[in-house]
N, C-alpha and C. Protein backbone atom coordinates (compact mmCIF):
# COMPACT_ATOMS: atom_id res chain seq x y z
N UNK A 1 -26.19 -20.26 -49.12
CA UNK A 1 -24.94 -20.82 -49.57
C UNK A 1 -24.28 -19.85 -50.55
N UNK A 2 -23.07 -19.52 -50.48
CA UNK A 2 -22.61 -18.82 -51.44
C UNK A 2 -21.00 -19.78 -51.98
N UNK A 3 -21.34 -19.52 -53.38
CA UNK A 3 -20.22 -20.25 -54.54
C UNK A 3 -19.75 -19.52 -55.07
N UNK A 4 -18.31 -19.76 -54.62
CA UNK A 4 -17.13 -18.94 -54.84
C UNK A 4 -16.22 -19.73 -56.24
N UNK A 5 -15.28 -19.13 -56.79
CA UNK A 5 -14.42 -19.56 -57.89
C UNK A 5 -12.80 -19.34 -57.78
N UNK A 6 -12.12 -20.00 -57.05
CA UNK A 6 -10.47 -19.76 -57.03
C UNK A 6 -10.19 -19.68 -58.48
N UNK A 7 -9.77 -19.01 -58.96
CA UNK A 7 -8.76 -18.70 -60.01
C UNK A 7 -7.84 -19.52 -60.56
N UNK A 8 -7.60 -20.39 -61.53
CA UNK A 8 -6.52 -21.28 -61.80
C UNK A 8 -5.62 -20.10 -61.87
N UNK A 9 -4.39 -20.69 -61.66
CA UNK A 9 -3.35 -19.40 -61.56
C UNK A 9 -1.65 -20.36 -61.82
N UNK A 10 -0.65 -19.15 -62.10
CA UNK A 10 0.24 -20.21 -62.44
C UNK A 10 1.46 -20.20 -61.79
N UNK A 11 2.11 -21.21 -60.59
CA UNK A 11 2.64 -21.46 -59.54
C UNK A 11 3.85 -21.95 -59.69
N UNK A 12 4.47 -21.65 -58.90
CA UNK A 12 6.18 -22.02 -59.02
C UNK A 12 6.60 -23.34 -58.14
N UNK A 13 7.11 -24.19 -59.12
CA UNK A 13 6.99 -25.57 -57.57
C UNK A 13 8.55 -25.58 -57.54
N UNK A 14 8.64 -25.27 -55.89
CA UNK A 14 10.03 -24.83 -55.70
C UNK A 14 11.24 -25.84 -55.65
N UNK A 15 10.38 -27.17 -55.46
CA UNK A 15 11.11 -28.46 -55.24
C UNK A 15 11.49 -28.39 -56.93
N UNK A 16 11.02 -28.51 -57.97
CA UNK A 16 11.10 -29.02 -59.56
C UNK A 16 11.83 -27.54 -60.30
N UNK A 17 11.75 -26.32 -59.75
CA UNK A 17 11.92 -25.38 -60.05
C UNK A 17 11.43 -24.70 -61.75
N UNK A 18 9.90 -25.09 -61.76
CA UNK A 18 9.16 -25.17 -62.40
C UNK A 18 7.60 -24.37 -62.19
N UNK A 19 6.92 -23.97 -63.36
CA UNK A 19 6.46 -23.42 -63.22
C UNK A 19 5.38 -24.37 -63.76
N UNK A 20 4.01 -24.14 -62.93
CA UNK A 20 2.46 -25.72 -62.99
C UNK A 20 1.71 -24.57 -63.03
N UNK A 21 0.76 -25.22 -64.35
CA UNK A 21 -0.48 -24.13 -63.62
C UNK A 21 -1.81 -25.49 -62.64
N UNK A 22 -2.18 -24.38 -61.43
CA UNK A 22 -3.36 -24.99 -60.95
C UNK A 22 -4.54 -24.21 -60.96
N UNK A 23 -5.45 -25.65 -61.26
CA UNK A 23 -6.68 -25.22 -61.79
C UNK A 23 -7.63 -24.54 -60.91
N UNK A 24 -8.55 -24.36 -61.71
CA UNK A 24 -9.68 -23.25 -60.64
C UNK A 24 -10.54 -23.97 -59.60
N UNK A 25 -10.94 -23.36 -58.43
CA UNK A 25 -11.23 -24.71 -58.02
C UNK A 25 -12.59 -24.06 -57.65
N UNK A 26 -13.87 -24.36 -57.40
CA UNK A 26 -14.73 -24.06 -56.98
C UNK A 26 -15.34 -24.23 -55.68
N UNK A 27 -16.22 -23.32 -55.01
CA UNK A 27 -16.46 -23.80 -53.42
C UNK A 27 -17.74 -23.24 -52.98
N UNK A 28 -18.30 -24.13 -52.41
CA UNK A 28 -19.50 -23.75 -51.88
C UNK A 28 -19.20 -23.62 -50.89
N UNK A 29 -19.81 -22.40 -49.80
CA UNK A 29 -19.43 -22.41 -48.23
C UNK A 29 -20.93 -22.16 -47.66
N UNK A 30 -20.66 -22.14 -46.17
CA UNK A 30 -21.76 -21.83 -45.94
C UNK A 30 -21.65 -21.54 -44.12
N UNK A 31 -21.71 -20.16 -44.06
CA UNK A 31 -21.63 -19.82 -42.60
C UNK A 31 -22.99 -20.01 -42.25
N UNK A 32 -22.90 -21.27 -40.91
CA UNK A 32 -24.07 -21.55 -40.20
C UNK A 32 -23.18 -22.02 -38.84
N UNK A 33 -24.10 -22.33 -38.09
CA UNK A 33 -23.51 -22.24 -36.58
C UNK A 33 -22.95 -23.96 -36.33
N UNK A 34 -23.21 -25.00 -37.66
CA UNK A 34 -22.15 -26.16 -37.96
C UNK A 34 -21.00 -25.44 -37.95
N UNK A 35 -20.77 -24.42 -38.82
CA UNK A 35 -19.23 -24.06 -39.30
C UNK A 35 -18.28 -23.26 -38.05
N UNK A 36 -19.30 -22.60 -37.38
CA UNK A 36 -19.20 -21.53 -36.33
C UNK A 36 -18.58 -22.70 -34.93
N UNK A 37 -19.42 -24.09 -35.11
CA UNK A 37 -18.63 -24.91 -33.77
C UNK A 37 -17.70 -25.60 -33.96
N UNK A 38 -17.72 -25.94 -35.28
CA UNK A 38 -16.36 -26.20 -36.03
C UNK A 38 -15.21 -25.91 -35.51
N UNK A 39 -14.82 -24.58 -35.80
CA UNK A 39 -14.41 -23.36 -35.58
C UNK A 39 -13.94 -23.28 -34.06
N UNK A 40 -14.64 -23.12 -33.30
CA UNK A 40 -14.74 -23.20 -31.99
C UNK A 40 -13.95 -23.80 -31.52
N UNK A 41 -14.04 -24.99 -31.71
CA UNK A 41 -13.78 -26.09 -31.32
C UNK A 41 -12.10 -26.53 -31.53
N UNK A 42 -12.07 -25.95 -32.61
CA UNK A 42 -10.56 -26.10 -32.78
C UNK A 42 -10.03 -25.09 -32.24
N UNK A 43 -10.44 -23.44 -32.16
CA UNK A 43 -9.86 -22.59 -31.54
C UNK A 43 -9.79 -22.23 -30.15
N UNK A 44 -11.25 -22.58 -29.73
CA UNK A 44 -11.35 -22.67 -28.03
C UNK A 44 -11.66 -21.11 -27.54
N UNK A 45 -12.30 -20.07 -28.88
CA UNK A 45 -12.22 -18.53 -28.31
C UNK A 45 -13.59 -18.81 -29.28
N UNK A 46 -14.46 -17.65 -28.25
CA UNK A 46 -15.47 -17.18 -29.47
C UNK A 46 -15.73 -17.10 -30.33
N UNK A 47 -16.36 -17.21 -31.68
CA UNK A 47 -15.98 -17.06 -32.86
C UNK A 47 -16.59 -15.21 -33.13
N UNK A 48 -17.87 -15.08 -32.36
CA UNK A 48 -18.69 -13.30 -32.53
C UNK A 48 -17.74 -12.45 -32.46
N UNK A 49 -17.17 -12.97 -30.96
CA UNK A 49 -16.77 -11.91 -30.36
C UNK A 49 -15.42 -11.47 -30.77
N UNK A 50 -14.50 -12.31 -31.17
CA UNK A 50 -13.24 -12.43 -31.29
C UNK A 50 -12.22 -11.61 -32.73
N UNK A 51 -11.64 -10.84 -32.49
CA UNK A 51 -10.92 -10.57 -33.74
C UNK A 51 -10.12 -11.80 -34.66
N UNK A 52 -9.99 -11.61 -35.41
CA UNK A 52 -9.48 -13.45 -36.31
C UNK A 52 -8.22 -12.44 -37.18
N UNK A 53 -7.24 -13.09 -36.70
CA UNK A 53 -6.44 -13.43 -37.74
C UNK A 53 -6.27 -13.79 -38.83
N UNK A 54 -5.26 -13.79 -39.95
CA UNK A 54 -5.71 -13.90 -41.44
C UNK A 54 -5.62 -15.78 -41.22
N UNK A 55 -5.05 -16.51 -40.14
CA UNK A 55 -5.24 -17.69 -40.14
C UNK A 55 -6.32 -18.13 -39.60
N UNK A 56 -6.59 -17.40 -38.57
CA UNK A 56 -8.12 -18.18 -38.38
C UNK A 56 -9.10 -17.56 -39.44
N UNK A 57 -8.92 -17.05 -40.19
CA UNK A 57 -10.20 -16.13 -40.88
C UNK A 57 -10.02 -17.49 -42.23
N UNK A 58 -8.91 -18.02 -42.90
CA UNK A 58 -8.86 -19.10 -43.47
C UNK A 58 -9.23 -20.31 -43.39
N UNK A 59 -8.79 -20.62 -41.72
CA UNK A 59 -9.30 -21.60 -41.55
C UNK A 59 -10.87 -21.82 -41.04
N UNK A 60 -11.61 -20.78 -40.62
CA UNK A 60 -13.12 -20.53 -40.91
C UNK A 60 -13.44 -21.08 -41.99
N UNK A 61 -12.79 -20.33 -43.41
CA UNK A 61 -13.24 -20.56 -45.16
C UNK A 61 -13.43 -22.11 -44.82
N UNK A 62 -12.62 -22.80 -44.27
CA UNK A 62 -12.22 -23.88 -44.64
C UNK A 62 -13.29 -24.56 -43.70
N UNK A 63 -13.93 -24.50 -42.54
CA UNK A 63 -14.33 -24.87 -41.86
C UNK A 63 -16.12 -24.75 -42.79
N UNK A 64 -16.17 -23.61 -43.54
CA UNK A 64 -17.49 -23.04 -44.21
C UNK A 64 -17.91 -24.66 -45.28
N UNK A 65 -16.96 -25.35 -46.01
CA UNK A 65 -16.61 -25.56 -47.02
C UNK A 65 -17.88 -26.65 -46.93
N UNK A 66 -18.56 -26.61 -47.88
CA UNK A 66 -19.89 -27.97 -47.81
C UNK A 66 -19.16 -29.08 -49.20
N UNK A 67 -19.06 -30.32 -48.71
CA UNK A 67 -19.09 -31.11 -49.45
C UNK A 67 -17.64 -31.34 -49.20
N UNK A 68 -16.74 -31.80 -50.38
CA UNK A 68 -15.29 -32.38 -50.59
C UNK A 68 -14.50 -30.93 -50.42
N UNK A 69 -13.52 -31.12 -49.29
CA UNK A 69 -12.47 -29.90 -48.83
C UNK A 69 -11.36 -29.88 -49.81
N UNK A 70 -11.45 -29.03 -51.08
CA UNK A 70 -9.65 -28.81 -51.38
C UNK A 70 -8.72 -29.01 -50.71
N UNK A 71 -7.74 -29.01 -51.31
CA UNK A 71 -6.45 -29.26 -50.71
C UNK A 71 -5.72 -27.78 -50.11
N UNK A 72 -5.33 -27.67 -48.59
CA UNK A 72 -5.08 -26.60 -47.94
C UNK A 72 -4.54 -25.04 -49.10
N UNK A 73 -3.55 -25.67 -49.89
CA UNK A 73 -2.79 -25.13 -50.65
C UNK A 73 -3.61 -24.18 -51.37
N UNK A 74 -4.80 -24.46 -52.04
CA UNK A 74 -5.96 -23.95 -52.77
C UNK A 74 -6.47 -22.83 -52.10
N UNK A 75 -6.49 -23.03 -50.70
CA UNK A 75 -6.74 -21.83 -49.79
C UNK A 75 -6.35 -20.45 -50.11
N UNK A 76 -4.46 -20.78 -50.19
CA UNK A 76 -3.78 -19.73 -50.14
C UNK A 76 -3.88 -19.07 -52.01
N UNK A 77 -5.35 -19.21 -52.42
CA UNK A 77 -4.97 -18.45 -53.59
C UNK A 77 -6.12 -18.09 -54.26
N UNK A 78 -6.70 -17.64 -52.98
CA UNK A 78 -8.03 -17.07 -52.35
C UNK A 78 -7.90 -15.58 -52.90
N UNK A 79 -8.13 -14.86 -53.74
CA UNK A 79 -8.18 -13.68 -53.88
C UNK A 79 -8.84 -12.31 -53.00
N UNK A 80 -8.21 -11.23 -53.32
CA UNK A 80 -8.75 -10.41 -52.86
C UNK A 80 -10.25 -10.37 -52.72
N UNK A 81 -10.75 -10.39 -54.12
CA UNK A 81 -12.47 -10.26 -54.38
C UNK A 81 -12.69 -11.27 -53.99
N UNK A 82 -12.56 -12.61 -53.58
CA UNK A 82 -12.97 -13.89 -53.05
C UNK A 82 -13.07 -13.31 -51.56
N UNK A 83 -11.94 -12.84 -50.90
CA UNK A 83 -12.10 -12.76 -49.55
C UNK A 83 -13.48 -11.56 -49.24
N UNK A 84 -13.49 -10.59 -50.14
CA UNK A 84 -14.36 -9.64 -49.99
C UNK A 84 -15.56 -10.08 -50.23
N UNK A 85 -15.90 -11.14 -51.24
CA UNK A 85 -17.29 -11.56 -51.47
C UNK A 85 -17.51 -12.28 -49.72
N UNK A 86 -16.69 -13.16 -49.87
CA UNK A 86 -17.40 -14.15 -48.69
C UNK A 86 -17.61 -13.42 -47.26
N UNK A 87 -16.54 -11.94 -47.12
CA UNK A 87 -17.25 -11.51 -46.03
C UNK A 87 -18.74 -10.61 -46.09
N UNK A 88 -18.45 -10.20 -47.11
CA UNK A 88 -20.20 -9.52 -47.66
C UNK A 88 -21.02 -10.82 -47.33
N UNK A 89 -20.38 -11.84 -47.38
CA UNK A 89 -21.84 -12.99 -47.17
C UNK A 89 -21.90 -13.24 -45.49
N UNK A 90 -21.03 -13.48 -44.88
CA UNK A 90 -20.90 -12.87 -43.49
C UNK A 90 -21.41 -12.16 -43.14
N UNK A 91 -21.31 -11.42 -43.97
CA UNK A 91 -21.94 -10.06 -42.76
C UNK A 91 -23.91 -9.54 -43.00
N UNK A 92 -24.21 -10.59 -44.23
CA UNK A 92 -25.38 -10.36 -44.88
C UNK A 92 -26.55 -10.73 -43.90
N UNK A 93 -27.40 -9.75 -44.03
CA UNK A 93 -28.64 -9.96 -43.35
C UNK A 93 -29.64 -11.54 -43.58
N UNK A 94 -29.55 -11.76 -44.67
CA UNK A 94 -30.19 -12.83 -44.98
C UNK A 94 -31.38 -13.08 -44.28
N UNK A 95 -32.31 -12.34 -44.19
CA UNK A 95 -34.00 -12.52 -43.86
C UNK A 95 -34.41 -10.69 -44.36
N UNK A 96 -36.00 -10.92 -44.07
CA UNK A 96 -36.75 -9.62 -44.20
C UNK A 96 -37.06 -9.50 -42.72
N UNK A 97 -36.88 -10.44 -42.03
CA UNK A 97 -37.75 -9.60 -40.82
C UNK A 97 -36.66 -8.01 -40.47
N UNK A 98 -37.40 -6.99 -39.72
CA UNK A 98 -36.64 -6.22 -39.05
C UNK A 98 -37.04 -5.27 -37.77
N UNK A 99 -36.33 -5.08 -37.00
CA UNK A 99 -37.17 -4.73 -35.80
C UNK A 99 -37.12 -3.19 -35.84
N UNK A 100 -38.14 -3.02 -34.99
CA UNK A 100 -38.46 -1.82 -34.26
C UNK A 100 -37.63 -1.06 -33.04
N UNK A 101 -37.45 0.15 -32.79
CA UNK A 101 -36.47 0.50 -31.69
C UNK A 101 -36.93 0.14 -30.25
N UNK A 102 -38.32 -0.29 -30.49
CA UNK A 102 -38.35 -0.95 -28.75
C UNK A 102 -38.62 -2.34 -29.09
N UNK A 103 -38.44 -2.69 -30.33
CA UNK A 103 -38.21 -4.45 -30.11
C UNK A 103 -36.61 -4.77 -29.69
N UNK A 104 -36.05 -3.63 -30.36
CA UNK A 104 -34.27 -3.93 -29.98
C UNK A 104 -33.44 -4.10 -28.60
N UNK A 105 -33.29 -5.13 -28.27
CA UNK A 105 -32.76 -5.63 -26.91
C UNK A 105 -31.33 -5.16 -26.29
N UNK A 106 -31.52 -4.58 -25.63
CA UNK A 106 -29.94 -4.05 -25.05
C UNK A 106 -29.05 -4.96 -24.92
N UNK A 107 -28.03 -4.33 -25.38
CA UNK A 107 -26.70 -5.31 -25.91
C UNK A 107 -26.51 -6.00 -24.49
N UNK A 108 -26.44 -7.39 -24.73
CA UNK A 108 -26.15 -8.39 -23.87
C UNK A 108 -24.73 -8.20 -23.31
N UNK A 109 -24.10 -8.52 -22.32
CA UNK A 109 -22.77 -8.62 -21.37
C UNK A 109 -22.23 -10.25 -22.03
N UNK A 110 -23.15 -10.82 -22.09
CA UNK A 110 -23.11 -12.41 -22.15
C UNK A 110 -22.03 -13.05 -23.68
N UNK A 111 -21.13 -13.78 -23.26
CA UNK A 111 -20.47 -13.94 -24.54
C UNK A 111 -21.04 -15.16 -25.39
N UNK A 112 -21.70 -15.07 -26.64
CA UNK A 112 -21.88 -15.83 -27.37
C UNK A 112 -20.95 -16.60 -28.15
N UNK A 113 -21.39 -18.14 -27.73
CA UNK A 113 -20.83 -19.15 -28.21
C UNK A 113 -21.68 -20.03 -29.17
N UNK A 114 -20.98 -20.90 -29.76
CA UNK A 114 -22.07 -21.72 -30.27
C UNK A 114 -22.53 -22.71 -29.60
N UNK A 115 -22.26 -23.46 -28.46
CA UNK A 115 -22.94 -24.04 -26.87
C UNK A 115 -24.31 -22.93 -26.84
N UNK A 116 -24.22 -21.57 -26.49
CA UNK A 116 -25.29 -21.06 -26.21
C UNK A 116 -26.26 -20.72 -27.20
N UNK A 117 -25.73 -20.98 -28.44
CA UNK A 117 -26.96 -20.86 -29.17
C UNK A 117 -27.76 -21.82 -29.65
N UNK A 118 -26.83 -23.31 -29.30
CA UNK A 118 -27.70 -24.71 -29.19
C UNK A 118 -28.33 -24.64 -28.16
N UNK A 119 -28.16 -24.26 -27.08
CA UNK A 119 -29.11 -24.10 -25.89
C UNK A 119 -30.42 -22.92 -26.13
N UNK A 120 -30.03 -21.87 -27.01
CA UNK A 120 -31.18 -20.87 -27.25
C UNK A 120 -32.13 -21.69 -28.27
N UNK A 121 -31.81 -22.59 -28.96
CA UNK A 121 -32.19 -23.71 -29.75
C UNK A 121 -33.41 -24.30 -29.15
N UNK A 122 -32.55 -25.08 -28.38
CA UNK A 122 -33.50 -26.14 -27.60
C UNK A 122 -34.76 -25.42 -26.48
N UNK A 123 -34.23 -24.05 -25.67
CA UNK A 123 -35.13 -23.87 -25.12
C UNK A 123 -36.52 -23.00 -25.74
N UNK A 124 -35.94 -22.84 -27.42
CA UNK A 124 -37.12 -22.32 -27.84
C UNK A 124 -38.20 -23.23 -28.55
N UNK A 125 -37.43 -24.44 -28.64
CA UNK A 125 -38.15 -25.24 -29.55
C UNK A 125 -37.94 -25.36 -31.05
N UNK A 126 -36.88 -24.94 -31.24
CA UNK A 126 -35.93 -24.62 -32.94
C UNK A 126 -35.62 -26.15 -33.26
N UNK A 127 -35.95 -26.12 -34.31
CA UNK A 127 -35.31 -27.60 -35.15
C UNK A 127 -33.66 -27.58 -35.01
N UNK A 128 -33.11 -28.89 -35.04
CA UNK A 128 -31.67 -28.58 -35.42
C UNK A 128 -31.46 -28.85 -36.87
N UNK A 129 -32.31 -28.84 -37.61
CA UNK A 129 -32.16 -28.51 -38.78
C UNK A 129 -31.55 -27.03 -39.08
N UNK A 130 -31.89 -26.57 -38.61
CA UNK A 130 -32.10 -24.15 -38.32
C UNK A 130 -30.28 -24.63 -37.97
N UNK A 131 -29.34 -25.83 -37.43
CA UNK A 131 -27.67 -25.35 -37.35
C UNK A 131 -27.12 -24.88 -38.60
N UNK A 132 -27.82 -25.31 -39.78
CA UNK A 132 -27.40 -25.21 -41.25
C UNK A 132 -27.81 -23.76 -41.98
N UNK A 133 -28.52 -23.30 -41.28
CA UNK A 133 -28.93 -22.23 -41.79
C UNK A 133 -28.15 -21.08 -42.09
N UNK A 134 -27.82 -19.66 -42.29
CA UNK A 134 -26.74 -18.71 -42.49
C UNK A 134 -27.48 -18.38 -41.33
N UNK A 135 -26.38 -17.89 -40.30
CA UNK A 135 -26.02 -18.06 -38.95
C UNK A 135 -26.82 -16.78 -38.78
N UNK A 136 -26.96 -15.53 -39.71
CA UNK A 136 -27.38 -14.12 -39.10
C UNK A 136 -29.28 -14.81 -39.21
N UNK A 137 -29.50 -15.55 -40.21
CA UNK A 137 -30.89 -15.80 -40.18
C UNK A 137 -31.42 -16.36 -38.87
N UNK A 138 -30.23 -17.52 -38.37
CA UNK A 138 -30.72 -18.22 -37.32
C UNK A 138 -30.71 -17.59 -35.82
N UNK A 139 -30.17 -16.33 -35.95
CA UNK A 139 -30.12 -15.83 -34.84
C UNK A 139 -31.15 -14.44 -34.58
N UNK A 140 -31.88 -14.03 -35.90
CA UNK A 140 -32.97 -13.47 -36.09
C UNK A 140 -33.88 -13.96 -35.66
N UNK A 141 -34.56 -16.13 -35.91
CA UNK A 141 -35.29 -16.20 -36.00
C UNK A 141 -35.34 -16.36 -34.10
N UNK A 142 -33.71 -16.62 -33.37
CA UNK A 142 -33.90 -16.45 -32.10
C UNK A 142 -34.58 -15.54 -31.40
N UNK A 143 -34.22 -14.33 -32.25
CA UNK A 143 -34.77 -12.82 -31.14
C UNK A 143 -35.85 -12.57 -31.71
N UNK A 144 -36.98 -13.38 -33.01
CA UNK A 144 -37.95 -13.46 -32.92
C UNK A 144 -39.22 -13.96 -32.00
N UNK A 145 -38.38 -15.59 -31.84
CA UNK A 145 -39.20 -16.38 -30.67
C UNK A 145 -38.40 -15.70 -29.26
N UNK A 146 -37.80 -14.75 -28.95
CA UNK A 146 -37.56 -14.10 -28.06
C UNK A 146 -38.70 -13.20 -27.61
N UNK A 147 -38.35 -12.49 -28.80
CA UNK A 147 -39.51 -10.94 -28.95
C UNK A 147 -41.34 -11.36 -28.17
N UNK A 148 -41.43 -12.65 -29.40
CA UNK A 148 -42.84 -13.07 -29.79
C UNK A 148 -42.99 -14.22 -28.13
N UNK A 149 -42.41 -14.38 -27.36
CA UNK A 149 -42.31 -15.45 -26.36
C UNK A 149 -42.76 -14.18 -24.77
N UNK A 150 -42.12 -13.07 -25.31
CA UNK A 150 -42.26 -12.38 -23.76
C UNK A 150 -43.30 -11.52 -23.68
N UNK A 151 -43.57 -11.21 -22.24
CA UNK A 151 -45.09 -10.48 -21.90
C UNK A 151 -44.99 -9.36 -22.72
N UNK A 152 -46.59 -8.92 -22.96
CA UNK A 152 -46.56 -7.61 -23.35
C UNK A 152 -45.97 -6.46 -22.41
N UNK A 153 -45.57 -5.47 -23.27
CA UNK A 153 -45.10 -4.35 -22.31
C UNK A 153 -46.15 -3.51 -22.36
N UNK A 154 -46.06 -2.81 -20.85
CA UNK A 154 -47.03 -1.55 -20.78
C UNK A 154 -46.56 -0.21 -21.43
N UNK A 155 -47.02 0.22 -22.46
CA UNK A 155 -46.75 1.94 -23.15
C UNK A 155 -46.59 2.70 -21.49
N UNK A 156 -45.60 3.15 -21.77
CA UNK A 156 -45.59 4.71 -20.88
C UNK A 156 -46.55 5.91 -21.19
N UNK A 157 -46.77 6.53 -20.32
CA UNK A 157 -47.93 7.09 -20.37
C UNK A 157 -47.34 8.32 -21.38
N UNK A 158 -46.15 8.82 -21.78
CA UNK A 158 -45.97 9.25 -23.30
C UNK A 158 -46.18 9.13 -24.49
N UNK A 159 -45.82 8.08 -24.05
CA UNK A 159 -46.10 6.69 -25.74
C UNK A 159 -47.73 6.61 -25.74
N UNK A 160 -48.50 6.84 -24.55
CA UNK A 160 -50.04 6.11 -24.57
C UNK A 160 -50.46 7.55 -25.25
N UNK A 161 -50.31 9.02 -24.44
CA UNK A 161 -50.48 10.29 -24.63
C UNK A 161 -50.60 10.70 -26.30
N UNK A 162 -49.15 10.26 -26.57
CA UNK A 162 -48.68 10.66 -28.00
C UNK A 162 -50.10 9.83 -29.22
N UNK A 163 -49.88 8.04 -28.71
CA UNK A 163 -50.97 7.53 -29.50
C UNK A 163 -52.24 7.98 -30.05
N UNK A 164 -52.85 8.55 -28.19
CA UNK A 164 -54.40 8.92 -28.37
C UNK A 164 -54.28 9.93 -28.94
N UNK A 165 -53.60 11.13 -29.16
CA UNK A 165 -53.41 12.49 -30.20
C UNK A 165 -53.33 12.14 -31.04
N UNK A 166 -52.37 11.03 -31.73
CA UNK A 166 -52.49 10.59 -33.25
C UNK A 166 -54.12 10.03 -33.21
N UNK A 167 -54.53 9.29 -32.82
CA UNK A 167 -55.51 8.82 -33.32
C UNK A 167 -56.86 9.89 -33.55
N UNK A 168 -57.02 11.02 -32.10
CA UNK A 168 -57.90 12.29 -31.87
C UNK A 168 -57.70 13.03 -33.46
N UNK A 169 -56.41 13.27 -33.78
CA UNK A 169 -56.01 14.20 -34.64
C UNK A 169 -57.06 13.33 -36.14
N UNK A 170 -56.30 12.45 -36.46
CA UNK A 170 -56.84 11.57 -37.83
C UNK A 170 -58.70 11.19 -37.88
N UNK A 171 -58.97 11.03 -36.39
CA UNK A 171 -60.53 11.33 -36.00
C UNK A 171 -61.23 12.39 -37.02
N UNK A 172 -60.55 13.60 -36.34
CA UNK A 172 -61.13 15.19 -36.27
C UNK A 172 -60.78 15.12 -37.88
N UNK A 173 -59.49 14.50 -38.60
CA UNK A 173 -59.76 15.38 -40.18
C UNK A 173 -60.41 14.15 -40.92
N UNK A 174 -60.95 13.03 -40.47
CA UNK A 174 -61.79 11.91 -41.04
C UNK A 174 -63.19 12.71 -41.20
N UNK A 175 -63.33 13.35 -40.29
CA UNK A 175 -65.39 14.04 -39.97
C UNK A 175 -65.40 15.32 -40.27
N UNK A 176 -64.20 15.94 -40.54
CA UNK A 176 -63.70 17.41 -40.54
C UNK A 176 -64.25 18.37 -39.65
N UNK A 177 -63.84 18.36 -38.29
CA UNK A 177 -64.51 18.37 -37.42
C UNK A 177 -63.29 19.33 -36.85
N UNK A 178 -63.81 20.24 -35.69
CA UNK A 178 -62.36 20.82 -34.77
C UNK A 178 -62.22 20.22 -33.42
N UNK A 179 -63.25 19.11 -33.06
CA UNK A 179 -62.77 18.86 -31.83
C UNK A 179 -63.79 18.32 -31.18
């Protein structure tokens, strides 16, 4: 979850021709694949794949928002460093696991939705508790039970070659030996 702080700031109300200040408002958000079908749902396009506009990129914030939603208006006074924090939280790794270059799966053709990742859900056996989660975690812990679900692979006989030399080599200077 990341908690953000709008800025009280001081606004011109064009109807009174007056100047109000409004107060700061605070916000907890939280990109998880709730917020992501949210989202969806109202837009009807990908949320991964899709470039966003500064309106849909708002109305995401807004879609993020846990608990009581400000009033739209509050949106628009979203700062620079506000917008920059919350995409640093977007874009944040949020776990330790990390893979290896032959755990890494060739980029899929397939467009991810949030339909398919309730279905990557269910056929792995994932709680739907894991919809709440920050969305990069929950899709780690997918290509974990991915990784950890499929047959072993056979080493190529490079990879097998290369092994038994590492291991011959560390042998020979364990006994100090030439061979």
């Amino acid at each position: 979850m990341l908690r953000i702080t709008i800025p009280l700031a001081e606004i011109f109300d064009e109807e009174t021709s007056e100047f109000t200040i409004a107060e700061g408002v605070m916000l907890d958000l939280e990109h998880s694949l709730v917020s992501l079908s949210k989202w969806e749902s109202k837009w009807e396009v990908p949320f991964i794949s899709t470039q966003k506009t500064e309106e849909q990129t708002l109305d995401y914030i807004q879609m993020m928002v846990i608990g009581e939603l400000p009033a739209e208006k509050d949106f628009n006074r979203l700062t620079p460093g506000n917008i920059k924090e919350i995409h640093q939280y977007i874009d944040a790794k949020m776990t330790a696991t990390w893979f290896t270059d032959r755990q890494e799966a060739r980029a899929s053709r397939e467009v991810v939705t949030a339909e398919l990742i309730y279905y990557w859900m269910i056929a792995l056996g994932i709680p739907f508790e894991c919809e709440t989660w920050h969305l990069n975690r929950l899709l780690t812990l997918i290509k974990v039970c991915n990784i950890k679900n499929a047959p072993a692979q056979k080493m190529d006989r490079a990879a097998a070659a290369a092994q038994q030399r590492a291991l011959n080599d560390a042998r020979r200077k364990q006994t100090g030996s030439r061979g």
